[in-house]
C-alpha atoms as a PDB file:
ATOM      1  CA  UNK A   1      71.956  95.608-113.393  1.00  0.00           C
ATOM      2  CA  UNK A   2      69.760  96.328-110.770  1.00  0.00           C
ATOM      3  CA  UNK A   3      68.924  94.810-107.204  1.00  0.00           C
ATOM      4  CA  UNK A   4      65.719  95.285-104.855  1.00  0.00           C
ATOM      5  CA  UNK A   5      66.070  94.061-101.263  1.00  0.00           C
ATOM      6  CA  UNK A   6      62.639  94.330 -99.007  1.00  0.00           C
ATOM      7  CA  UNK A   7      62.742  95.049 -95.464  1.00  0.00           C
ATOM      8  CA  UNK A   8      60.687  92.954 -93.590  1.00  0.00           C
ATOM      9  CA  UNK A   9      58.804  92.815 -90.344  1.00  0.00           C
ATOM     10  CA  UNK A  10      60.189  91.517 -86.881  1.00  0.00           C
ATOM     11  CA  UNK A  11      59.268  87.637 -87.350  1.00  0.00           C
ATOM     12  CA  UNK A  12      61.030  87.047 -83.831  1.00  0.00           C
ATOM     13  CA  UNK A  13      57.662  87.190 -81.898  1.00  0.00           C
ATOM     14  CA  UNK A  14      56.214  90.505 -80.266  1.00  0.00           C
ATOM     15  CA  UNK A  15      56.079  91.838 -76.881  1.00  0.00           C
ATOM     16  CA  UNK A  16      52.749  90.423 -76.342  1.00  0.00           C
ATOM     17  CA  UNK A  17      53.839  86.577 -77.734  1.00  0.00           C
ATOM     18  CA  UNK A  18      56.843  86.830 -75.447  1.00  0.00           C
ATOM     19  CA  UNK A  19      54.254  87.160 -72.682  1.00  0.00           C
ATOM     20  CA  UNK A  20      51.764  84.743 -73.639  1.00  0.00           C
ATOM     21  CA  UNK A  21      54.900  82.295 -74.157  1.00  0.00           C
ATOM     22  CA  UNK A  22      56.192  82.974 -70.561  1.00  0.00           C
ATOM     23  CA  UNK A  23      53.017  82.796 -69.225  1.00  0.00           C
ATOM     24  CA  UNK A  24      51.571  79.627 -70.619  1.00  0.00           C
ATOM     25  CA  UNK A  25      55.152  78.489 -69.691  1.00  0.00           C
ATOM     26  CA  UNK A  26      54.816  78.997 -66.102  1.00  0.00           C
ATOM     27  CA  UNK A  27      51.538  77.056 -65.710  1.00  0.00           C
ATOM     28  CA  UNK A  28      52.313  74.286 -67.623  1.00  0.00           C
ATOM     29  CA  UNK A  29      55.751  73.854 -65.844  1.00  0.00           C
ATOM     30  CA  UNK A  30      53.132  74.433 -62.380  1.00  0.00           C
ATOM     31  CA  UNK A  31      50.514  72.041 -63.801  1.00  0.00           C
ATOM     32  CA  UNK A  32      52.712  69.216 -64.890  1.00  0.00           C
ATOM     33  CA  UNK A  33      54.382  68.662 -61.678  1.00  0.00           C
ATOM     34  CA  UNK A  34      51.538  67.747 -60.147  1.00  0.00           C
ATOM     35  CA  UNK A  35      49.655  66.044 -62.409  1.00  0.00           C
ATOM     36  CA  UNK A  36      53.412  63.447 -62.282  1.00  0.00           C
ATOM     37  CA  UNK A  37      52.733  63.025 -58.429  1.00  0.00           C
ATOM     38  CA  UNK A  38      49.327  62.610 -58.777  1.00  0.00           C
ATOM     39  CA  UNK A  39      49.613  59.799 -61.899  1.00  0.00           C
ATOM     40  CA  UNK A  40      52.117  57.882 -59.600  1.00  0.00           C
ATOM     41  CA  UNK A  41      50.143  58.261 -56.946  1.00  0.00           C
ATOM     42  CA  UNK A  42      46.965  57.049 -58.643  1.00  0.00           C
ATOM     43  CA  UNK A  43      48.406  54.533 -61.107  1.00  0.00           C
ATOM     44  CA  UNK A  44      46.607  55.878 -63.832  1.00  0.00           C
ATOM     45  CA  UNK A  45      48.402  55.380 -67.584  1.00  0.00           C
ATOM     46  CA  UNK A  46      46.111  57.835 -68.754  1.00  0.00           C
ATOM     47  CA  UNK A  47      46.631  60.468 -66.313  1.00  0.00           C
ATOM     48  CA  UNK A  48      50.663  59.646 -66.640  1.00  0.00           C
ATOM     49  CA  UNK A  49      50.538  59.881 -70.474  1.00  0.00           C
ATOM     50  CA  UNK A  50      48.699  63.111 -70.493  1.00  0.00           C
ATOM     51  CA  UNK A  51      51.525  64.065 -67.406  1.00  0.00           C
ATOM     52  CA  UNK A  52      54.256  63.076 -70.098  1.00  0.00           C
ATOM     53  CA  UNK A  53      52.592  64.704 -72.877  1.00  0.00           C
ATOM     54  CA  UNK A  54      52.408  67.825 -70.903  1.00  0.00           C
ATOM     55  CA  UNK A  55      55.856  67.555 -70.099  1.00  0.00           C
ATOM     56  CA  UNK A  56      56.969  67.593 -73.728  1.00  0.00           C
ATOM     57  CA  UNK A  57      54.184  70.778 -74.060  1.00  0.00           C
ATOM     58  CA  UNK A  58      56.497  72.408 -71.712  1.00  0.00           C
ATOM     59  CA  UNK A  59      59.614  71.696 -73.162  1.00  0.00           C
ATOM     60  CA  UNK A  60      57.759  72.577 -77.016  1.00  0.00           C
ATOM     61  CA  UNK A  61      56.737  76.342 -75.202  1.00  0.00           C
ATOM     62  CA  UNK A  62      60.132  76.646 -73.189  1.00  0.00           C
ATOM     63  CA  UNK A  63      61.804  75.956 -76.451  1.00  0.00           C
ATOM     64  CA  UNK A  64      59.809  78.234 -78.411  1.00  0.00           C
ATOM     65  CA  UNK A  65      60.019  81.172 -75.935  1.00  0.00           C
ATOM     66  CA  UNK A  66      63.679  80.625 -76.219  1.00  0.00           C
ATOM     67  CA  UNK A  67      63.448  80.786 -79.874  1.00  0.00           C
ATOM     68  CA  UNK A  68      61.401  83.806 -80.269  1.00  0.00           C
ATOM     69  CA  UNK A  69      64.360  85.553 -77.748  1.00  0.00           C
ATOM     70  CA  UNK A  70      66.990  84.409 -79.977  1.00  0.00           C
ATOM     71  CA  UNK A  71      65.496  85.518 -82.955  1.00  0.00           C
ATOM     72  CA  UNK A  72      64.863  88.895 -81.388  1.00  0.00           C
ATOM     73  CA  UNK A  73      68.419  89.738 -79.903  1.00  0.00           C
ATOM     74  CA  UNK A  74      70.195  88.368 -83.098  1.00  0.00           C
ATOM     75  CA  UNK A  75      71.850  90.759 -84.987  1.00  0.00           C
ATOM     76  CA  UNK A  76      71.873  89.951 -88.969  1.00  0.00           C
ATOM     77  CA  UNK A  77      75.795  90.189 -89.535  1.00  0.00           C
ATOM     78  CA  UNK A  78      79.052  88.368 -90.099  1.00  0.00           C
ATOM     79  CA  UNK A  79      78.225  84.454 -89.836  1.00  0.00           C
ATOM     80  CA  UNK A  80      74.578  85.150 -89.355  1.00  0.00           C
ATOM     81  CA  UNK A  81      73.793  87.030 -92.521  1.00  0.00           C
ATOM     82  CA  UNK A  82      69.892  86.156 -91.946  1.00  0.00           C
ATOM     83  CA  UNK A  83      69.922  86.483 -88.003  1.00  0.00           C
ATOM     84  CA  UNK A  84      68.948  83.432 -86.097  1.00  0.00           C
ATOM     85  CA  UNK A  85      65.230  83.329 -87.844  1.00  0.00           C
ATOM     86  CA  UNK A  86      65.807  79.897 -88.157  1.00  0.00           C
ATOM     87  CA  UNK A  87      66.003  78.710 -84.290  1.00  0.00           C
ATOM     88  CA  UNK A  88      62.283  78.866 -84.464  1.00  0.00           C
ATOM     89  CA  UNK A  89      61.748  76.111 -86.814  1.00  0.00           C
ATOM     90  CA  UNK A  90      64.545  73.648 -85.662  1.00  0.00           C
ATOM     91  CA  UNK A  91      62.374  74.321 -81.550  1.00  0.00           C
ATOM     92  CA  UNK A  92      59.050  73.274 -84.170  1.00  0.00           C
ATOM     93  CA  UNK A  93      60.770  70.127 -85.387  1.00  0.00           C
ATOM     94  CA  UNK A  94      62.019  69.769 -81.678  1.00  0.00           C
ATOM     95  CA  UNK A  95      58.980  69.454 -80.294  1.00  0.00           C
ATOM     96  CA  UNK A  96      57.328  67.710 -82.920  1.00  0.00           C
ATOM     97  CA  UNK A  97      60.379  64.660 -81.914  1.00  0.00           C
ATOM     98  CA  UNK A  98      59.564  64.542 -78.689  1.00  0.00           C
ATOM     99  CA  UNK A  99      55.526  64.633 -79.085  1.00  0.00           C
ATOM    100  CA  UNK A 100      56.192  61.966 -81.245  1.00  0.00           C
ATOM    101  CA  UNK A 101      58.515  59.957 -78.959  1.00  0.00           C
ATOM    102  CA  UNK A 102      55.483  60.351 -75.972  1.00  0.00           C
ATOM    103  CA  UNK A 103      52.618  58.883 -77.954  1.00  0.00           C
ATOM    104  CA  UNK A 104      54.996  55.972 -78.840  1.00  0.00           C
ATOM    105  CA  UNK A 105      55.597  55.230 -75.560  1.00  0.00           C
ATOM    106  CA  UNK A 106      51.859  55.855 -74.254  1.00  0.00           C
ATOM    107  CA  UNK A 107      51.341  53.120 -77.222  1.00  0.00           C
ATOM    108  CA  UNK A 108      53.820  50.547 -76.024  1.00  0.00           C
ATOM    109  CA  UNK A 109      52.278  50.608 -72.547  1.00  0.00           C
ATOM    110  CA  UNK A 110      48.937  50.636 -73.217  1.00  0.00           C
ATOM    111  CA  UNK A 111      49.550  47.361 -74.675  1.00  0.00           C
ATOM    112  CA  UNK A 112      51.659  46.191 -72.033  1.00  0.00           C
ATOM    113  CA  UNK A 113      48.867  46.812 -69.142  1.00  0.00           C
ATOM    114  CA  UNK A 114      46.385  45.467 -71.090  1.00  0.00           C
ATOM    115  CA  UNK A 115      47.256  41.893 -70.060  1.00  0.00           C
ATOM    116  CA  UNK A 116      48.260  43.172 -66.402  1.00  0.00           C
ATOM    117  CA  UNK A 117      45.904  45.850 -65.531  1.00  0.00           C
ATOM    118  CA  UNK A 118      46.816  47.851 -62.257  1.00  0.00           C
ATOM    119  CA  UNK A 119      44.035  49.083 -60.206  1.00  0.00           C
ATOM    120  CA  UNK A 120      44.070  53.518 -59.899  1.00  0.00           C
ATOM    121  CA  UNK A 121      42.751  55.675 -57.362  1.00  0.00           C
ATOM    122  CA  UNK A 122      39.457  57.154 -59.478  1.00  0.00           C
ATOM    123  CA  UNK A 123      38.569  60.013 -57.024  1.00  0.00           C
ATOM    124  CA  UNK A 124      42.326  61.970 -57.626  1.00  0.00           C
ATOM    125  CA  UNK A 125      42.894  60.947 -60.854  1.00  0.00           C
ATOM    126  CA  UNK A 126      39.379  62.575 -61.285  1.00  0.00           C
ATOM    127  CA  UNK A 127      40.064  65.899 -59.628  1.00  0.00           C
ATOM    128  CA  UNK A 128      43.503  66.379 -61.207  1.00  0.00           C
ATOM    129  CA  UNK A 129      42.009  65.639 -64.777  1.00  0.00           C
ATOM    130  CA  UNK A 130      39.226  68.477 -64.134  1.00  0.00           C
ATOM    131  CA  UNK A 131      42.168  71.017 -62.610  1.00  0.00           C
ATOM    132  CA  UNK A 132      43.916  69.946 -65.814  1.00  0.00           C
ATOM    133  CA  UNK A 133      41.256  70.584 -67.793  1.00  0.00           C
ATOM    134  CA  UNK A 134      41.052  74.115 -66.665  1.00  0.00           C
ATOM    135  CA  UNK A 135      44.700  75.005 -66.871  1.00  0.00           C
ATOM    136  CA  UNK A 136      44.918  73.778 -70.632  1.00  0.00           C
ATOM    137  CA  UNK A 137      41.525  76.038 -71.423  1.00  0.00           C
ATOM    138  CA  UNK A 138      43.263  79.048 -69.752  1.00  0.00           C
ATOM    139  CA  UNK A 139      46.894  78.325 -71.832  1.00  0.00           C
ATOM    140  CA  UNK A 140      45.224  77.470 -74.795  1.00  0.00           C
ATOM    141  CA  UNK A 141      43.255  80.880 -74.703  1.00  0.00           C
ATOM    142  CA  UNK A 142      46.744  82.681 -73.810  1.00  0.00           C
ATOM    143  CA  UNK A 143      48.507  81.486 -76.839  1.00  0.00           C
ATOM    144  CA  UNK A 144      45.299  81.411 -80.071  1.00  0.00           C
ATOM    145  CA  UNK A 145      46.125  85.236 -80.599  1.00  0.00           C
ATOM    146  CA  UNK A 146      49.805  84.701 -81.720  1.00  0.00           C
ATOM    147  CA  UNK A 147      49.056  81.123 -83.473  1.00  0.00           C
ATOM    148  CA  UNK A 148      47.947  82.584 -86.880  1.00  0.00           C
ATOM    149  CA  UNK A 149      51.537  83.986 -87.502  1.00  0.00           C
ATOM    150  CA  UNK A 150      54.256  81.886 -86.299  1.00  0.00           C
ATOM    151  CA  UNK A 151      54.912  78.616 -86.720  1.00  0.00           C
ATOM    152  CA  UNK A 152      56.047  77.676 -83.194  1.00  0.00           C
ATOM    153  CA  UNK A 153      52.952  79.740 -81.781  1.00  0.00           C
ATOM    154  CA  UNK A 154      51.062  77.396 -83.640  1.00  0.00           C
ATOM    155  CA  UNK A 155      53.003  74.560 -82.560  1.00  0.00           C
ATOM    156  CA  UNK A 156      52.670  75.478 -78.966  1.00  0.00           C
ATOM    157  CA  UNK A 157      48.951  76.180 -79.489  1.00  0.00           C
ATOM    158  CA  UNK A 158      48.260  72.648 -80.870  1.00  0.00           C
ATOM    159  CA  UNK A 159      50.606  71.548 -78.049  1.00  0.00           C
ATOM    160  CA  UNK A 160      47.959  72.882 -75.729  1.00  0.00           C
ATOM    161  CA  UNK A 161      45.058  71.704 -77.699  1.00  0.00           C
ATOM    162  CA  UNK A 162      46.234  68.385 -77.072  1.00  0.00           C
ATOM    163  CA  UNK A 163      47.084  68.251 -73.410  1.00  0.00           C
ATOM    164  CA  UNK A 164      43.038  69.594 -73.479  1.00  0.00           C
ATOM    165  CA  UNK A 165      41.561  66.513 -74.838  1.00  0.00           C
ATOM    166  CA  UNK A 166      43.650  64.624 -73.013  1.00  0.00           C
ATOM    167  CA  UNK A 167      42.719  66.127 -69.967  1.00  0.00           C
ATOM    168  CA  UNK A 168      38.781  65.490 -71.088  1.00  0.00           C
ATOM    169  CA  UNK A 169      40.369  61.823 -72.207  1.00  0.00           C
ATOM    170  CA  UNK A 170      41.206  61.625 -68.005  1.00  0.00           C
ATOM    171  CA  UNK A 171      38.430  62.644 -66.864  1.00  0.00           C
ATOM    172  CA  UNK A 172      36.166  60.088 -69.455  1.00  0.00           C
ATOM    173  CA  UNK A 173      38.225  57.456 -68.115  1.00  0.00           C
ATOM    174  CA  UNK A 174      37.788  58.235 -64.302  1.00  0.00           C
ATOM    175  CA  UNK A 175      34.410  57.955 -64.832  1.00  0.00           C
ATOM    176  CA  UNK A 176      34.380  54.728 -66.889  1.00  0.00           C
ATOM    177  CA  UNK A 177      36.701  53.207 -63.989  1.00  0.00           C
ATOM    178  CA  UNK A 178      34.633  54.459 -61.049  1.00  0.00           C
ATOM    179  CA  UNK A 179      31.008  53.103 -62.699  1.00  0.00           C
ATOM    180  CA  UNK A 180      31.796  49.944 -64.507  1.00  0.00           C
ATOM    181  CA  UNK A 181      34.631  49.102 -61.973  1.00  0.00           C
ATOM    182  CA  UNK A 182      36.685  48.017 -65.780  1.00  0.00           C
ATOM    183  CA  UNK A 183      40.216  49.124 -64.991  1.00  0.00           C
ATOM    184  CA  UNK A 184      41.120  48.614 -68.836  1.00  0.00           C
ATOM    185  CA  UNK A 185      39.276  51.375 -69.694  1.00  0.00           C
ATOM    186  CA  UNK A 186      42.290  53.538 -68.309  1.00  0.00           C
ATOM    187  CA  UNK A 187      44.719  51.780 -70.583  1.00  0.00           C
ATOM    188  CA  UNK A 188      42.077  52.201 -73.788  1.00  0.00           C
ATOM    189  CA  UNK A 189      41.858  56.037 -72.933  1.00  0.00           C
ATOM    190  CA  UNK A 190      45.617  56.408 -72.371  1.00  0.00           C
ATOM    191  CA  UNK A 191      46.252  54.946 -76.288  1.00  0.00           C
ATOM    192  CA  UNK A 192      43.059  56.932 -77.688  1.00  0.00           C
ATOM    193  CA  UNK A 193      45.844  60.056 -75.908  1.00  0.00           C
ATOM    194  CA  UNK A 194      48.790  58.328 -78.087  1.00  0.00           C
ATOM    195  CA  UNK A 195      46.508  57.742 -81.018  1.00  0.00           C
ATOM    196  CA  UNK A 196      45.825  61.566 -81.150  1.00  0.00           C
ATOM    197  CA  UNK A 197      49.222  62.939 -80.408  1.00  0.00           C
ATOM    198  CA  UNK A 198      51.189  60.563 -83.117  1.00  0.00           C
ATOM    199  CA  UNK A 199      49.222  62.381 -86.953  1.00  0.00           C
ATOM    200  CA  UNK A 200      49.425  65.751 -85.095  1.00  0.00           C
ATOM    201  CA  UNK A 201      53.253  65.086 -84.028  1.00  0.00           C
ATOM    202  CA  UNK A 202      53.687  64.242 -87.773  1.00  0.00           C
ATOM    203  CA  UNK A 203      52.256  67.485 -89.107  1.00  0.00           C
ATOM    204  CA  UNK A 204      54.289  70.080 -87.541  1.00  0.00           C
ATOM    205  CA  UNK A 205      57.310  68.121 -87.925  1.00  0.00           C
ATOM    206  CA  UNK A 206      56.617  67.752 -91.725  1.00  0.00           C
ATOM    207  CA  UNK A 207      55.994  71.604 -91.967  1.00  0.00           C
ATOM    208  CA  UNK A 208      59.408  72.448 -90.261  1.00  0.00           C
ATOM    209  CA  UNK A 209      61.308  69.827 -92.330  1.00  0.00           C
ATOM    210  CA  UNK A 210      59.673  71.731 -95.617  1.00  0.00           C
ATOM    211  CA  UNK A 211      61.346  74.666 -94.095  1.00  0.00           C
ATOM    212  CA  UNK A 212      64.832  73.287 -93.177  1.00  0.00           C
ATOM    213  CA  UNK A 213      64.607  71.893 -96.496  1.00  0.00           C
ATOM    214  CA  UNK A 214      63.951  75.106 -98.354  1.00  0.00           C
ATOM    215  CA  UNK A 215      60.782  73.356-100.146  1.00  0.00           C
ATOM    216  CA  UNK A 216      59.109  75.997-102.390  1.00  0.00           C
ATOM    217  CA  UNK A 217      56.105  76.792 -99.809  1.00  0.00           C
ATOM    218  CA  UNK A 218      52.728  75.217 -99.678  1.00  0.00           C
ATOM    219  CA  UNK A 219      50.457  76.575-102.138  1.00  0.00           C
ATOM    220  CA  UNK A 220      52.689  78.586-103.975  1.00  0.00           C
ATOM    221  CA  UNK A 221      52.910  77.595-108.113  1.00  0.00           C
ATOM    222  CA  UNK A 222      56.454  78.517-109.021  1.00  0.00           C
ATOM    223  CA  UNK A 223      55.301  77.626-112.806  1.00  0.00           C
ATOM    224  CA  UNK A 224      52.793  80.453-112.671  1.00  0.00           C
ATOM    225  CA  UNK A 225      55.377  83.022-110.984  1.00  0.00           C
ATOM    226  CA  UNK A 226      57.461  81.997-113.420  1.00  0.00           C
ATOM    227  CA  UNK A 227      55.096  83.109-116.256  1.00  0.00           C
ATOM    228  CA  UNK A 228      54.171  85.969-114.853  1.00  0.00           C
ATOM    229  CA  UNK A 229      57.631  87.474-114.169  1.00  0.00           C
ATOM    230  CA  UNK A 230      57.803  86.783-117.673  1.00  0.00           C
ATOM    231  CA  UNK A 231      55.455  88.623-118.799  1.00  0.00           C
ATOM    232  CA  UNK A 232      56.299  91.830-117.359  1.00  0.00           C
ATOM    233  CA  UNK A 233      57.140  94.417-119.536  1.00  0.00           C
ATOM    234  CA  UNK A 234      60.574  94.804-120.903  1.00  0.00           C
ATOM    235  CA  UNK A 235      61.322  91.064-119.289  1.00  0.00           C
ATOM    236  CA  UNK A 236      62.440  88.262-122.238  1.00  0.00           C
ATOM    237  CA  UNK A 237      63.849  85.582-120.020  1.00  0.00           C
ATOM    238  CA  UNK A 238      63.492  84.472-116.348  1.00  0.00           C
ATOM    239  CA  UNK A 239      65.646  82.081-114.681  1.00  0.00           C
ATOM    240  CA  UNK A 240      67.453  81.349-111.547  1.00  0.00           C
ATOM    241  CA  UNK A 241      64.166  81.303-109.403  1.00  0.00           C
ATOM    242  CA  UNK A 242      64.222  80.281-105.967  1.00  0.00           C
ATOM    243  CA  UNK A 243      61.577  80.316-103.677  1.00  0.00           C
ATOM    244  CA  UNK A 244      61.277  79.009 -99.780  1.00  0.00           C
ATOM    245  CA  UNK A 245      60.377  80.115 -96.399  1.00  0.00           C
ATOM    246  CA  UNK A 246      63.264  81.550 -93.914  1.00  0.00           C
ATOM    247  CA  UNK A 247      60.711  81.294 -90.880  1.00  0.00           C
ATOM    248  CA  UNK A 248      57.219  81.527 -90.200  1.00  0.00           C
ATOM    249  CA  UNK A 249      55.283  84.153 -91.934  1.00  0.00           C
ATOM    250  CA  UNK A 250      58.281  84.937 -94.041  1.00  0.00           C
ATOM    251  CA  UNK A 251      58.698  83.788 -97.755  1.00  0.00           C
ATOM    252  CA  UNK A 252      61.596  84.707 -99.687  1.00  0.00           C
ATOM    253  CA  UNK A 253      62.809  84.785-103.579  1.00  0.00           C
ATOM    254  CA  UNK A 254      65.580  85.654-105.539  1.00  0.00           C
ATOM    255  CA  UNK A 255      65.378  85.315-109.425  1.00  0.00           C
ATOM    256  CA  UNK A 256      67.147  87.019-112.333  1.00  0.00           C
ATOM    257  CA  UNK A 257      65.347  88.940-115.008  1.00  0.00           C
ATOM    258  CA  UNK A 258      66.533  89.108-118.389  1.00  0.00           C
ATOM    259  CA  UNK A 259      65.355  92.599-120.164  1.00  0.00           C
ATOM    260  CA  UNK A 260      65.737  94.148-123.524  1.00  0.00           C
ATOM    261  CA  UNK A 261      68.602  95.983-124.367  1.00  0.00           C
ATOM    262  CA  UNK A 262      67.997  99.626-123.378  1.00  0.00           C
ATOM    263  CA  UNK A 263      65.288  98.556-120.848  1.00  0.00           C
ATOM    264  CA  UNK A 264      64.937 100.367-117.282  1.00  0.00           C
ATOM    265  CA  UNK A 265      65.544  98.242-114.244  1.00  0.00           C
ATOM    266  CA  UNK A 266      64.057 100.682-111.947  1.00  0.00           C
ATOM    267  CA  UNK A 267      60.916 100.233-114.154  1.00  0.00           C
ATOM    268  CA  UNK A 268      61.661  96.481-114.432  1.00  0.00           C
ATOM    269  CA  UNK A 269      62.042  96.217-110.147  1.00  0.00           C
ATOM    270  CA  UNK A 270      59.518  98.148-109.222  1.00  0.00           C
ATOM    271  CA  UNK A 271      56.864  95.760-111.336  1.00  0.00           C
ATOM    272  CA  UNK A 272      58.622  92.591-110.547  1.00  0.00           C
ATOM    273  CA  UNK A 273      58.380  93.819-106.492  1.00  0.00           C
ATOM    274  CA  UNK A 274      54.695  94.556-106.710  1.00  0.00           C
ATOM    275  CA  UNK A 275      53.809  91.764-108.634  1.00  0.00           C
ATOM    276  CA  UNK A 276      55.586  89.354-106.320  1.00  0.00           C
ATOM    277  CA  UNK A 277      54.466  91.055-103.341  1.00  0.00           C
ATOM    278  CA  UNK A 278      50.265  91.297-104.471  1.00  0.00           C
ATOM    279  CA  UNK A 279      49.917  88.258-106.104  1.00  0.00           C
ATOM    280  CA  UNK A 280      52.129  85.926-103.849  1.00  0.00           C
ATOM    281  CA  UNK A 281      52.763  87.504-100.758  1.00  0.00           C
ATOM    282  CA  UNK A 282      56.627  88.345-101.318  1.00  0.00           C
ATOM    283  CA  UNK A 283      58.011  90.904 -99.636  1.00  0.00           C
ATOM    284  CA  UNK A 284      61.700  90.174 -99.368  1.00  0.00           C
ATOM    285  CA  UNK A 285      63.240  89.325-102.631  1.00  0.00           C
ATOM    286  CA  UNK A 286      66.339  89.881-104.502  1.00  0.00           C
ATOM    287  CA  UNK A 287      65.797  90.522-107.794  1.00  0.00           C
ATOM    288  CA  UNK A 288      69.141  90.897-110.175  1.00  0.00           C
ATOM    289  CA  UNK A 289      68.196  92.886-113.727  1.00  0.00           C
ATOM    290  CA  UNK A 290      70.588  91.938-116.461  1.00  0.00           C
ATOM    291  CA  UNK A 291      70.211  92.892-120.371  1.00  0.00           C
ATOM    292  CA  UNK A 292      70.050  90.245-122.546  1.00  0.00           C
ATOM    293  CA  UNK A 293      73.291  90.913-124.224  1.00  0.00           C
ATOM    294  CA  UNK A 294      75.106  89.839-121.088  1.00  0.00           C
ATOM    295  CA  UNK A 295      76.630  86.835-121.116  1.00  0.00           C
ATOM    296  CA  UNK A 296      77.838  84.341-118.612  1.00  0.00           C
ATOM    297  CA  UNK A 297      74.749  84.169-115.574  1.00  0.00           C
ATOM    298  CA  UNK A 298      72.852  81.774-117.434  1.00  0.00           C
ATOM    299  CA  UNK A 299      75.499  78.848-117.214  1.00  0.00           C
ATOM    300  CA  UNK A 300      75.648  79.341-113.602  1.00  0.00           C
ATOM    301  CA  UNK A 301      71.759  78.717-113.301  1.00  0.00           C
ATOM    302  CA  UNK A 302      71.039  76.072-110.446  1.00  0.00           C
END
């Protein structure tokens, strides 16, 4: 019997994401105080719904900078047998919550100021969108390296993304406002802002639920790995195959092999760990060999 574990690569976030994270953190935090004084100030729904969709931005990165930290200092042993990989996906659905929860609201009281529209102060609400503007180009910038590999880099980058067009969304309706003089236009713009945060909300969340859920990942036919295990040499049965994602980046499997009697798992391993890793991007798996005169791992198949 015969057992192949695959080390894998630090999926807690480099050096260089930690610093992107903290940075973007720090001038969204700066940013999103001011753009809450300033959408009070003005009266603006769309310049307070892009202030409370900033806010959850901040909490999304804060929560993600915290994950990648815990996922770096963890140590995989006792209780924590795969390290705390994991934190980064439950800050994903996080944020995806509270995203959610923000356009709902921007929603609700677009609709309630449409009846009762309240007049804004156009030349702030103007200024701060452009400012805003500018701050979401420079954190959006900070974070696109790291989004391609992680999850809640990605997360964070769309959370940026976002808080961009709505910052463009402010600075359409400042315009509308201070030409035509039609104060609804701010309460039109603030919905387009929950409109566009709701699908995108929905998304990530989906993708991190997947995860929690162990769902075999996206584009992966567990038929055809199947087959091909199969067809390895020496290999007469497969069964117990279980595929899902531990964290971004990072897909896992475990599977047994049934061989011919006499057949060499070190022959049998090394195959099965190339195949997986080539053809499906595998790395870490856990692969048990077992002739097929044993007896007994087959009725405990799940």
């Amino acid at each position: 019997m015969g057992h192949s574990h695959v080390q894998v690569s630090d999926v807690g976030g480099s050096p260089r994401d930690r610093g992107a994270l903290k940075l973007a953190f720090g001038l969204v935090l700066s940013f999103l105080l001011v753009q809450v004084a300033a959408g009070l100030w003005t009266g603006s729904l769309a310049l307070l719904s892009d202030a409370g969709h900033m806010a959850s931005d901040a909490l999304g990165i804060g929560m993600a900078l915290g994950a990648v930290i815990a996922a770096n200092q963890a140590s995989v042993k006792g209780s924590r047998t795969y390290g705390l990989y994991r934190l980064e996906i439950l800050a994903a659905l996080a944020n995806a919550v509270l995203v959610f929860g923000v356009g709902a609201y921007v929603l609700f009281e677009a609709f309630r100021r449409w009846g009762n529209p309240i007049e804004v102060k156009v030349g702030p609400m103007l200024a701060v969108g452009v400012i805003g503007l500018m701050v979401n180009l420079i954190v959006w910038r900070i974070l696109r390296s790291g989004a391609e590999d992680s999850l809640n880099m990605e997360g964070a980058m769309l959370e940026a993304v976002a808080d961009l067009v709505g910052s463009v969304a402010v600075i359409v309706a400042a315009v509308i406002v201070g030409i035509t003089g039609w104060v609804q236009a701010d309460s039109v713009i603030a919905a387009c802002i929950g409109l566009l945060i709701l699908p995108r909300a929905w998304r990530l969340g989906r993708r991190a639920l997947r995860v929690l859920l162990q769902f075999t990942p996206e584009g992966l036919d567990i038929d055809v790995m199947r087959d091909q295990l199969g067809q390895l040499d020496q290999v007469v049965d497969v069964h117990d195959l279980h595929v899902w994602t531990l964290t971004s980046t990072m897909d896992v499997a475990s599977v047994h092999l049934v061989t011919t009697a006499g057949a060499d798992p070190h022959s049998v391993l090394d195959q099965a760990r190339s195949m997986l890793a080539v053809d499906f991007g595998i790395e870490h798996a856990t692969l048990q060999v077992e002739p097929d005169t044993h007896e007994g791992c087959t009725e405990l198949a799940y």
